[in-house]
N, C-alpha and C. Protein backbone atom coordinates (compact mmCIF):
# COMPACT_ATOMS: atom_id res chain seq x y z
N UNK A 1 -75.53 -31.89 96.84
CA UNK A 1 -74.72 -33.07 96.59
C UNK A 1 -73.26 -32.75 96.85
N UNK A 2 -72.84 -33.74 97.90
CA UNK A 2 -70.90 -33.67 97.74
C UNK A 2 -70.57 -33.10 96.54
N UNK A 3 -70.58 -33.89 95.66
CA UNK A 3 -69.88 -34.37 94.76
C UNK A 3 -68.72 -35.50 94.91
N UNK A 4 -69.16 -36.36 95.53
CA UNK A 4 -67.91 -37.46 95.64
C UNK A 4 -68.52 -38.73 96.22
N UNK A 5 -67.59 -39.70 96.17
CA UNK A 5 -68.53 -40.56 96.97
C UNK A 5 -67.84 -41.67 97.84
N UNK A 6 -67.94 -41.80 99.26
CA UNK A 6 -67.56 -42.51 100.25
C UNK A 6 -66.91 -43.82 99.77
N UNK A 7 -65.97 -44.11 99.95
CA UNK A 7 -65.07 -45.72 99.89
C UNK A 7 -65.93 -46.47 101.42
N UNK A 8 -66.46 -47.33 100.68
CA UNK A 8 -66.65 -48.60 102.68
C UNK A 8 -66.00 -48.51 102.92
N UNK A 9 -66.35 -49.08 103.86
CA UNK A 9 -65.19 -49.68 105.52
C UNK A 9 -64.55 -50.47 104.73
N UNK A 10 -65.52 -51.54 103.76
CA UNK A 10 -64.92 -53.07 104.29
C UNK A 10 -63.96 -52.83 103.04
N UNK A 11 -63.64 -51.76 102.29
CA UNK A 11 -62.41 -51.65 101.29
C UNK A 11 -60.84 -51.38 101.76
N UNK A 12 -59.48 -51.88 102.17
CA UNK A 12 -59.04 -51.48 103.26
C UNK A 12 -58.47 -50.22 102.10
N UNK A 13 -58.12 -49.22 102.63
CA UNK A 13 -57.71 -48.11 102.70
C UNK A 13 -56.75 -47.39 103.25
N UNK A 14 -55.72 -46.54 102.78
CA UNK A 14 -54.78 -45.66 103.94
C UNK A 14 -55.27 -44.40 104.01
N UNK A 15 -55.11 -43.93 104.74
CA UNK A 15 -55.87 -42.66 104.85
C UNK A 15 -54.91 -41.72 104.60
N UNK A 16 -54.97 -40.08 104.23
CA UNK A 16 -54.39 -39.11 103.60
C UNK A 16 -52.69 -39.31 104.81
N UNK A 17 -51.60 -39.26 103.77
CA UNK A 17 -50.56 -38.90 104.95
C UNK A 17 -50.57 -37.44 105.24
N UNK A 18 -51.44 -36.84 104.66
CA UNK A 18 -51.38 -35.18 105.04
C UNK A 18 -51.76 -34.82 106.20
N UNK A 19 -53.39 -34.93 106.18
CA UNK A 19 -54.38 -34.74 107.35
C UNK A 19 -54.49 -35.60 108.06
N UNK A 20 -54.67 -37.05 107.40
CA UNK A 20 -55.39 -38.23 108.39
C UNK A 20 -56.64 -38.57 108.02
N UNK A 21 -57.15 -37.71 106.60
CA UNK A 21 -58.72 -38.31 105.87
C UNK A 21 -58.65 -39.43 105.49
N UNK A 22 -60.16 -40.09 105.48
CA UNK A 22 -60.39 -41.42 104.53
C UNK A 22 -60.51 -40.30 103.18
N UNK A 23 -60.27 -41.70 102.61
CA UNK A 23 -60.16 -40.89 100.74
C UNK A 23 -61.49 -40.92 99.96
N UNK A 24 -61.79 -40.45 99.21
CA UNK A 24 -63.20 -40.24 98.79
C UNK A 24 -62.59 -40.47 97.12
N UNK A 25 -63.78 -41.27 96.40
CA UNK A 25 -63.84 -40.72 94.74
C UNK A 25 -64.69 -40.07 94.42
N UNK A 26 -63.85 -39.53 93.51
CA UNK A 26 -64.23 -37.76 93.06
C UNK A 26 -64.69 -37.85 91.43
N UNK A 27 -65.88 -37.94 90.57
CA UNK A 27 -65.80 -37.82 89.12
C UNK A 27 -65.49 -36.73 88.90
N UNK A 28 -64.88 -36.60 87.82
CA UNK A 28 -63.64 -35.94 87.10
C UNK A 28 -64.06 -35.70 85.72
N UNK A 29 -64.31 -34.65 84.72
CA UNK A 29 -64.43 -34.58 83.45
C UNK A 29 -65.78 -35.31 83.05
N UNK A 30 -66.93 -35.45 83.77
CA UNK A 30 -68.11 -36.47 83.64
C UNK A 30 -67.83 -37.65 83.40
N UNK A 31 -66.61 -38.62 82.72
CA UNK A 31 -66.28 -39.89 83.03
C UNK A 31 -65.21 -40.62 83.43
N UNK A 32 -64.36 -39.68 84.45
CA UNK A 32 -63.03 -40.62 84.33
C UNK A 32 -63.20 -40.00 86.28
N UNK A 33 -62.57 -41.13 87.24
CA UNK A 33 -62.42 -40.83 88.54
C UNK A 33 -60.82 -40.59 88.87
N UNK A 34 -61.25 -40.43 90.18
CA UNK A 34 -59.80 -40.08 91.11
C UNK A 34 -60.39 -40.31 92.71
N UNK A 35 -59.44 -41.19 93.37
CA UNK A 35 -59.15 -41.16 94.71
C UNK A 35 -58.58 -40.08 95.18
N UNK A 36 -59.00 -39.13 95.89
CA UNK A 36 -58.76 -38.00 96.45
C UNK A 36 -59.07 -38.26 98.13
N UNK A 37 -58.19 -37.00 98.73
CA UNK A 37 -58.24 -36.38 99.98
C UNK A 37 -59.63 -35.42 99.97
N UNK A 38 -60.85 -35.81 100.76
CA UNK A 38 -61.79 -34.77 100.53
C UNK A 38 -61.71 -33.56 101.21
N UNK A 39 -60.38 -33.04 101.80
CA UNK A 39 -60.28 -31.98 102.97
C UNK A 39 -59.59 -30.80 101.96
N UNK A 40 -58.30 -31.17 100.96
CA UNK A 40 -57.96 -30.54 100.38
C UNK A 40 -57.52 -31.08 98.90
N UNK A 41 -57.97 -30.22 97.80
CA UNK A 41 -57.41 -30.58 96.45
C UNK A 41 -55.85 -30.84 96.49
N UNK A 42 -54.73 -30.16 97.25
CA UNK A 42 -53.81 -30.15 97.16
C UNK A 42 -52.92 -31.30 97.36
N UNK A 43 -53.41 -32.18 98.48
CA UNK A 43 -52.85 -33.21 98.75
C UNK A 43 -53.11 -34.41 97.60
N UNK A 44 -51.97 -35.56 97.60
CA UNK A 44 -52.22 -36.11 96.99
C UNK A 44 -54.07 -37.31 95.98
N UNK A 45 -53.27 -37.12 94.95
CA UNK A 45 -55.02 -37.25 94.30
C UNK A 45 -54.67 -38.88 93.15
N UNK A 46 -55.16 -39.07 92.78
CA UNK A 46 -54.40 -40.31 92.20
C UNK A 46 -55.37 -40.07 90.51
N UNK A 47 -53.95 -40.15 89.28
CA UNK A 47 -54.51 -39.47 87.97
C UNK A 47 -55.83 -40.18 87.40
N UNK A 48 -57.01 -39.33 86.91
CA UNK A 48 -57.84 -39.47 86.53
C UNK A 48 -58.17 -40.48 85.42
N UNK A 49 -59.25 -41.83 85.52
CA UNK A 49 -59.12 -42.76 84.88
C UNK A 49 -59.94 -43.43 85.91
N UNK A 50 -59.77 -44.60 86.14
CA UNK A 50 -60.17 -45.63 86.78
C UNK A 50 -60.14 -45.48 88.11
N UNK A 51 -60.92 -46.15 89.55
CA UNK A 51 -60.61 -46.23 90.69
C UNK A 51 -59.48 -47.03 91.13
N UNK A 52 -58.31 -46.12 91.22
CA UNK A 52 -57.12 -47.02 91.53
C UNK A 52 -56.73 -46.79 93.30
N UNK A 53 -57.07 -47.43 93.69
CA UNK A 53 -56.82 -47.48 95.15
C UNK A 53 -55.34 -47.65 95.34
N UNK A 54 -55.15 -48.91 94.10
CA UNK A 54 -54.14 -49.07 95.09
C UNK A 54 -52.70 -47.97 94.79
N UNK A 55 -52.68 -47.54 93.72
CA UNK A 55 -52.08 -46.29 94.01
C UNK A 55 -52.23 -45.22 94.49
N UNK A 56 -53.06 -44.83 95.40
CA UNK A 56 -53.16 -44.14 96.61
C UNK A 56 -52.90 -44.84 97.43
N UNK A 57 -52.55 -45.89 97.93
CA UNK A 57 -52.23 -46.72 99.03
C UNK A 57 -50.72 -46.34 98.90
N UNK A 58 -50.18 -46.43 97.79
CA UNK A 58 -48.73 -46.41 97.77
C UNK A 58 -48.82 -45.23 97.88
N UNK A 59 -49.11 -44.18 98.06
CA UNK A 59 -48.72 -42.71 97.77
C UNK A 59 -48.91 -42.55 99.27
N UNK A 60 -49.50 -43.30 99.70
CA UNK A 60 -50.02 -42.77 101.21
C UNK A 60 -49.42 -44.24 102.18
N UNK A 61 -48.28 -44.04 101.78
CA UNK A 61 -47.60 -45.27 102.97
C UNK A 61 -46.30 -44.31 103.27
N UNK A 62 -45.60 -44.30 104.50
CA UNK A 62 -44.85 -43.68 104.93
C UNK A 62 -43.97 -44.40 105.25
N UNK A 63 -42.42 -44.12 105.50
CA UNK A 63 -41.56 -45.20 106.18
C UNK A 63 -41.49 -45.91 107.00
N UNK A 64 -42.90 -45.48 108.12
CA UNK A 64 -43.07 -45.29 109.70
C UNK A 64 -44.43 -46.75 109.14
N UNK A 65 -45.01 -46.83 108.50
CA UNK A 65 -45.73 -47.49 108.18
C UNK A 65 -45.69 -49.09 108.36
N UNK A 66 -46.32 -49.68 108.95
CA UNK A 66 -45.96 -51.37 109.09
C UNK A 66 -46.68 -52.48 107.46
């Protein structure tokens, strides 16, 4: 097993500004999640609790971004 589990397509999404991954949720502590980068722990992860997309969206928008 991963351990994580695929976001759809049809959810829109930004992908890691690090690498360029789609983001994966990750359970955390057996009940609390996180939107994560599945390439590296290091890059941004969004705090454990609820599936918050949309603060990974903001974490992962760049200036260059439309």
């Amino acid at each position: 097993m991963k351990g994580y589990v695929n976001i759809p397509a049809s959810i829109p999404v930004k992908n890691c500004k690090y690498c360029g991954a789609r983001p994966v949720v990750a359970l955390v502590d057996g009940i609390r999640y996180v939107v994560k980068c599945p390439n590296d722990d290091s890059h941004y992860q969004t705090k454990a609790g609820v599936i918050d997309i949309e603060d990974w969206n903001f974490h992962n928008t760049s200036l260059f971004d439309e």
